[in-house]
Protein backbone atom coordinates (compact mmCIF):
# COMPACT_ATOMS: atom_id res chain seq x y z
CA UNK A 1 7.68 -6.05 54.75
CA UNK A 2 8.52 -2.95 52.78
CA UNK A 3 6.11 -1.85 49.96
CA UNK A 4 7.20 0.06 47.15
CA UNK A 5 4.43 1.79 44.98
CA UNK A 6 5.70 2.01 41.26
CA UNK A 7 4.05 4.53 38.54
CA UNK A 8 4.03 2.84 34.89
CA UNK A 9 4.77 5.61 32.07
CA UNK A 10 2.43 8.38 34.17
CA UNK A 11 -1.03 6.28 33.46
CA UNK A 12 -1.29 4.12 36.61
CA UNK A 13 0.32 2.88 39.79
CA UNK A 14 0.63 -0.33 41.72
CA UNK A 15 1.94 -0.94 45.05
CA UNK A 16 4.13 -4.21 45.42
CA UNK A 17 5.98 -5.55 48.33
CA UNK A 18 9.53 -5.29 48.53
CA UNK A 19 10.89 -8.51 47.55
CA UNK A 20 7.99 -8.77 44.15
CA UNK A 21 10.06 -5.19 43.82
CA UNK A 22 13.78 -6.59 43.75
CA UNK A 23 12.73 -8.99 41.28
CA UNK A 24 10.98 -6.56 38.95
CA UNK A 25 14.38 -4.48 39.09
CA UNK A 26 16.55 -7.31 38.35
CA UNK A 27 14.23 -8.59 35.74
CA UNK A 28 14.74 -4.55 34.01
CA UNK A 29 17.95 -4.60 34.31
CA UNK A 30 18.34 -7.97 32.36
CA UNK A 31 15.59 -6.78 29.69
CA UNK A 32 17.64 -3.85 28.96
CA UNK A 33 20.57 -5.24 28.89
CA UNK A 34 19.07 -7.89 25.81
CA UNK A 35 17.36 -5.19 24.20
CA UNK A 36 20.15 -2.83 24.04
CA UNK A 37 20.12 -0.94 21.20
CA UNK A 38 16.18 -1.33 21.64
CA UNK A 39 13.77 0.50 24.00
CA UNK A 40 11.06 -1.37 24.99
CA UNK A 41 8.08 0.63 27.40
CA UNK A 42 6.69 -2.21 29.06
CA UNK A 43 7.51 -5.79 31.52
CA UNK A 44 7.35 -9.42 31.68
CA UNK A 45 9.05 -9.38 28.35
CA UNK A 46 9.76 -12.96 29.30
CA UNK A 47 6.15 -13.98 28.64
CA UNK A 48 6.40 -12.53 25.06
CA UNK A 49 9.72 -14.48 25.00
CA UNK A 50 8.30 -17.49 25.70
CA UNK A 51 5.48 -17.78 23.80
CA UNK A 52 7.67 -17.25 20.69
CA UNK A 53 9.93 -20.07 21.79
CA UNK A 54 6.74 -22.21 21.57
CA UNK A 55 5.65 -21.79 18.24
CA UNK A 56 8.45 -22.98 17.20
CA UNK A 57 7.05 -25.67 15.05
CA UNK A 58 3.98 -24.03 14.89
CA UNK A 59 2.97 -22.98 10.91
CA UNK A 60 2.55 -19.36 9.78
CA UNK A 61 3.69 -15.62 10.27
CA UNK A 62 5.12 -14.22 13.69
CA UNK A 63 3.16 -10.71 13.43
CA UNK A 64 3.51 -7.98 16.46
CA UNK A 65 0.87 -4.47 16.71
CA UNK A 66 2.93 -2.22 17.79
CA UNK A 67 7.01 -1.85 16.99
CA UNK A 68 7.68 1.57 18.76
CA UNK A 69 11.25 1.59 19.84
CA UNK A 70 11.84 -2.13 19.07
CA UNK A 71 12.09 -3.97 22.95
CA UNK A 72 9.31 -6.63 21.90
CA UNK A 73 10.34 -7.25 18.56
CA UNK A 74 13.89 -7.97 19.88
CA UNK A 75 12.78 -10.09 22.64
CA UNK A 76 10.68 -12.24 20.46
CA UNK A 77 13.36 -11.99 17.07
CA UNK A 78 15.99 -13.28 19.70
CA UNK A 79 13.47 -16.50 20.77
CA UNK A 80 12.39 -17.41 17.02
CA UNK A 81 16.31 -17.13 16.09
CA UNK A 82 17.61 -19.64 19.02
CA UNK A 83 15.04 -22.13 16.99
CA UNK A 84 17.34 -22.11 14.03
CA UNK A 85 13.89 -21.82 11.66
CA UNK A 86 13.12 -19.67 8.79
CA UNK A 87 10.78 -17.68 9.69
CA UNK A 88 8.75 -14.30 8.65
CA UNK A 89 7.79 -11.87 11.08
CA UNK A 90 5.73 -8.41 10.44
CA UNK A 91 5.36 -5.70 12.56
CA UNK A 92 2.81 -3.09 12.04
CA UNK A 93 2.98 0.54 13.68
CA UNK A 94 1.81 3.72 11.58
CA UNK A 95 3.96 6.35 13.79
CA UNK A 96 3.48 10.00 12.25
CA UNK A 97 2.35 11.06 16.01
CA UNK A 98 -1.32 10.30 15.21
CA UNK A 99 -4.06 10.04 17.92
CA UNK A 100 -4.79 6.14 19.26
CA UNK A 101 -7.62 4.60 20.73
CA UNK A 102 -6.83 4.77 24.39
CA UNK A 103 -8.42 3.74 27.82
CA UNK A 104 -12.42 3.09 27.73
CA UNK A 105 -12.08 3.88 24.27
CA UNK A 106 -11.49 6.72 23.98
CA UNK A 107 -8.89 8.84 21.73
CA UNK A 108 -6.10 9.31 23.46
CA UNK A 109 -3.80 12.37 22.64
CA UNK A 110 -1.09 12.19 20.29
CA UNK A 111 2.16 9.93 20.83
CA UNK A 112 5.46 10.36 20.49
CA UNK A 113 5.79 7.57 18.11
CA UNK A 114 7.15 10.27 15.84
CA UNK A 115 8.59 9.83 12.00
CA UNK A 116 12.05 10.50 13.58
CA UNK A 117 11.92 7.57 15.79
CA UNK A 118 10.55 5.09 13.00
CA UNK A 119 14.08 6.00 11.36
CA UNK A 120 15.92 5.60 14.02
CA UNK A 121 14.26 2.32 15.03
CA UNK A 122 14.33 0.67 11.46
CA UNK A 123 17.82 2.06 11.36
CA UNK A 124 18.39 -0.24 13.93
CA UNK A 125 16.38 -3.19 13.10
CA UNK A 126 17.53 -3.47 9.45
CA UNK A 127 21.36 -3.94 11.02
CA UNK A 128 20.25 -6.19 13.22
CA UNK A 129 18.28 -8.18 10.99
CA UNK A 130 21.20 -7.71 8.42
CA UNK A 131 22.93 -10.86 10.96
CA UNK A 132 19.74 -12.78 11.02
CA UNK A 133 19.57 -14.71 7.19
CA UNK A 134 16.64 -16.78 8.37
CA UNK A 135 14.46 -14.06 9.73
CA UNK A 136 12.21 -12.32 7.21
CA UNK A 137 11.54 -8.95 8.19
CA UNK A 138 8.59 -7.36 6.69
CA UNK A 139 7.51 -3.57 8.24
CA UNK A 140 4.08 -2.30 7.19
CA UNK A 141 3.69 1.93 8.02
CA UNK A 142 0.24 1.19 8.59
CA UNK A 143 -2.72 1.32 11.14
CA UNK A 144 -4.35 -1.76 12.62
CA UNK A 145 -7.39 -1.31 10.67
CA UNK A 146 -5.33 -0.33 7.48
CA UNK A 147 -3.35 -3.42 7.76
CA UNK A 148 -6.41 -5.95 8.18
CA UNK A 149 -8.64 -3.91 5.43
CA UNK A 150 -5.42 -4.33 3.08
CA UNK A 151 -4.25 -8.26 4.13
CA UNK A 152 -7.50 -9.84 4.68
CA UNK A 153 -6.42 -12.53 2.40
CA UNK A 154 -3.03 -12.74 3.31
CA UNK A 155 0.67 -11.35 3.36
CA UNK A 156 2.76 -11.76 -0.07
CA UNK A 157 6.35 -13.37 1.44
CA UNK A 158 9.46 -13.85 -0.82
CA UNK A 159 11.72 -16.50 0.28
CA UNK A 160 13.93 -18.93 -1.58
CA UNK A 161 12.95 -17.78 -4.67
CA UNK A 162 9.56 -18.17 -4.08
CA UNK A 163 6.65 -15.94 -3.64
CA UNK A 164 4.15 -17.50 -1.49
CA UNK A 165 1.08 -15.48 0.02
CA UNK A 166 0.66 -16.84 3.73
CA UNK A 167 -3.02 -15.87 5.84
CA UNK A 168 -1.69 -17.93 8.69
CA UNK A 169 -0.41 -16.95 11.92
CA UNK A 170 1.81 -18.85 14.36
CA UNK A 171 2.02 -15.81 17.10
CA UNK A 172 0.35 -12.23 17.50
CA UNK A 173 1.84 -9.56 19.92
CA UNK A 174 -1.29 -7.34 20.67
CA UNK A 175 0.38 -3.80 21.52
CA UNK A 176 -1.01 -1.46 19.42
CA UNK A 177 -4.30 0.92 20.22
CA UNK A 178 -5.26 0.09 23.73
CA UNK A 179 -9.13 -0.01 23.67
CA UNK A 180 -11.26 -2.81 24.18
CA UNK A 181 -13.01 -2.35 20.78
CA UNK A 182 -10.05 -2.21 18.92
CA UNK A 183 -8.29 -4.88 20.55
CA UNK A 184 -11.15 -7.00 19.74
CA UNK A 185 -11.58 -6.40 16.11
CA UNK A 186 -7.47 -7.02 16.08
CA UNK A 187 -8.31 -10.52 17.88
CA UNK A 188 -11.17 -11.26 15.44
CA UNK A 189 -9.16 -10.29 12.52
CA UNK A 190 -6.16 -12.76 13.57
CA UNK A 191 -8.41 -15.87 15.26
CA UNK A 192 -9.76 -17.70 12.28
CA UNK A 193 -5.95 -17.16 10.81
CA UNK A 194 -4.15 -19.42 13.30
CA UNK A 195 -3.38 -23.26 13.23
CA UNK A 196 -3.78 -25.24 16.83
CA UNK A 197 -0.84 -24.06 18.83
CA UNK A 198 -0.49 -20.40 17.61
CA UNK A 199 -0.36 -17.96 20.92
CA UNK A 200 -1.49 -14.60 21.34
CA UNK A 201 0.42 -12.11 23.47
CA UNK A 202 -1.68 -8.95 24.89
CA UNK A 203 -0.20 -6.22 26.56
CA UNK A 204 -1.07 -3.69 28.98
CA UNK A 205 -3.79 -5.96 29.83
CA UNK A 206 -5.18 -4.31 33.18
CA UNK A 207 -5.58 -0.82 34.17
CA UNK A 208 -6.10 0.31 30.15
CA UNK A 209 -9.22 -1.75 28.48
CA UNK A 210 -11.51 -4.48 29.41
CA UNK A 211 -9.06 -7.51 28.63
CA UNK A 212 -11.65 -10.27 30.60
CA UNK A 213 -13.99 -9.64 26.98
CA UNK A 214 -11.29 -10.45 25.10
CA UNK A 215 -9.99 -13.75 27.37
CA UNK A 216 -13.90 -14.68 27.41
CA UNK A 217 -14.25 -14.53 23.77
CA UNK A 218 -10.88 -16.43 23.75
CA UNK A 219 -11.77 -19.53 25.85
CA UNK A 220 -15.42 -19.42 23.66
CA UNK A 221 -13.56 -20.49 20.76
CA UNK A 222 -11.01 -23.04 21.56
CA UNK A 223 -8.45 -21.08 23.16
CA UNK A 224 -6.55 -21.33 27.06
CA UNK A 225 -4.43 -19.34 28.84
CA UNK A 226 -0.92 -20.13 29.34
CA UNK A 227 0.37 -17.08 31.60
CA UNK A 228 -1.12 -13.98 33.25
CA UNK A 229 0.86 -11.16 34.80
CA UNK A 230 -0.28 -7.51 35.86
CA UNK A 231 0.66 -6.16 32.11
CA UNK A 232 0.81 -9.53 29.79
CA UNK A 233 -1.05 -12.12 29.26
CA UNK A 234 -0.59 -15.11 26.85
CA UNK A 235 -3.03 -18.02 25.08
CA UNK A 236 -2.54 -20.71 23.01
CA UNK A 237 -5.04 -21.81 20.68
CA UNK A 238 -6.28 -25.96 21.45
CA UNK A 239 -8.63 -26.70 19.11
């Protein structure tokens, strides 16, 4: 059988036989498709996609690390919506170009998660939203660090007239600085804020940081995983 060796965004490669290939193209072409007018830089979008269809009656925020050009957000805004819930959902990315904490923890150089593409991408996301009455969209410029340091005691929502601050979370998307350390204080931060049946969605989870610390640490306190794939992984929390 034919292999095909695939390079993901210049940082690593993996070699895949033909048919896994065929799949992985279709799957693209689909993602793209039902992200258009949104980028997204990753795969397996349809274990982010499922996840948020199971929280559905799950209590508390929808939060995703990361927002970038808008491919995960979609992909989960689209699964919360088909619910027919009220729900709020924050994303967190501080752009400006800034370094990150990249593989084995290091900094990593600048991105190109510029100030020009946060407009463009909350250009985007405020029109789409604009169609969506029952999704609250909250954006927060901010760092991982800044956010928890700021929200440690919860997110002010206004809904229905009412101002109610929430400090619980029904589903985390893990995408933002790809280090073990800081994907650990990010899982910390978020574990004793979730109710039993809450997921957490990592990304990039081989090939960039030590995700097995984080899935130990996981199963240690009451959580299992649901899917694994070579760049997502999922758990739910079950007691």
């Amino acid at each position: 059988m034919t292999q095909w060796t695939i390079n993901y965004n210049n940082v690593f490669t993996d070699v895949i036989e033909s048919e896994e290939y065929a799949q992985i193209c279709d799957r693209l072409i689909r993602e793209r498709e039902e992200m258009y007018p949104f980028i997204g830089d990753s795969r397996d979008y349809y274990v982010l996609y499922e996840a948020a269809e199971a929280i559905a009656e799950v209590p508390g925020l929808i939060c995703e690390i990361g927002l970038r050009q808008g491919g995960g957000t979609k992909t989960i805004i689209d699964a919360i919506h088909k619910s027919g819930k009220e729900r709020t959902f924050i994303s967190i990315d501080p752009y400006g170009s800034i370094p990150f904490e990249g593989m084995d923890d290091e900094l990593a150089p600048k991105t190109d998660y510029s100030n020009a593409m946060q407009k463009d991408t909350l250009e985007k996301m405020y029109r789409f939203m604009s169609i969506l009455p029952k999704i609250n969209f909250l954006f927060f410029p901010l760092e991982d660090t800044e956010f928890c340091k700021r929200y440690a005691d919860g997110v002010p929502t206004y809904v229905n007239n009412t101002k109610e601050v929430v400090n619980e979370y029904a589903l985390v998307h893990f995408d933002g600085p790809h280090s073990t350390s800081a994907t650990m204080k990010e899982t910390r931060f978020f574990i004793d804020k979730t109710p039993i049946g809450a997921i957490f969605v990592f990304d990039d989870v081989k090939h960039f940081y030590d995700h097995d610390k984080i899935k130990d640490f996981l199963y240690e306190n009451g959580w299992e995983q649901i899917q694994a794939t070579n760049i997502k992984a999922s758990y739910v929390r079950v007691k």
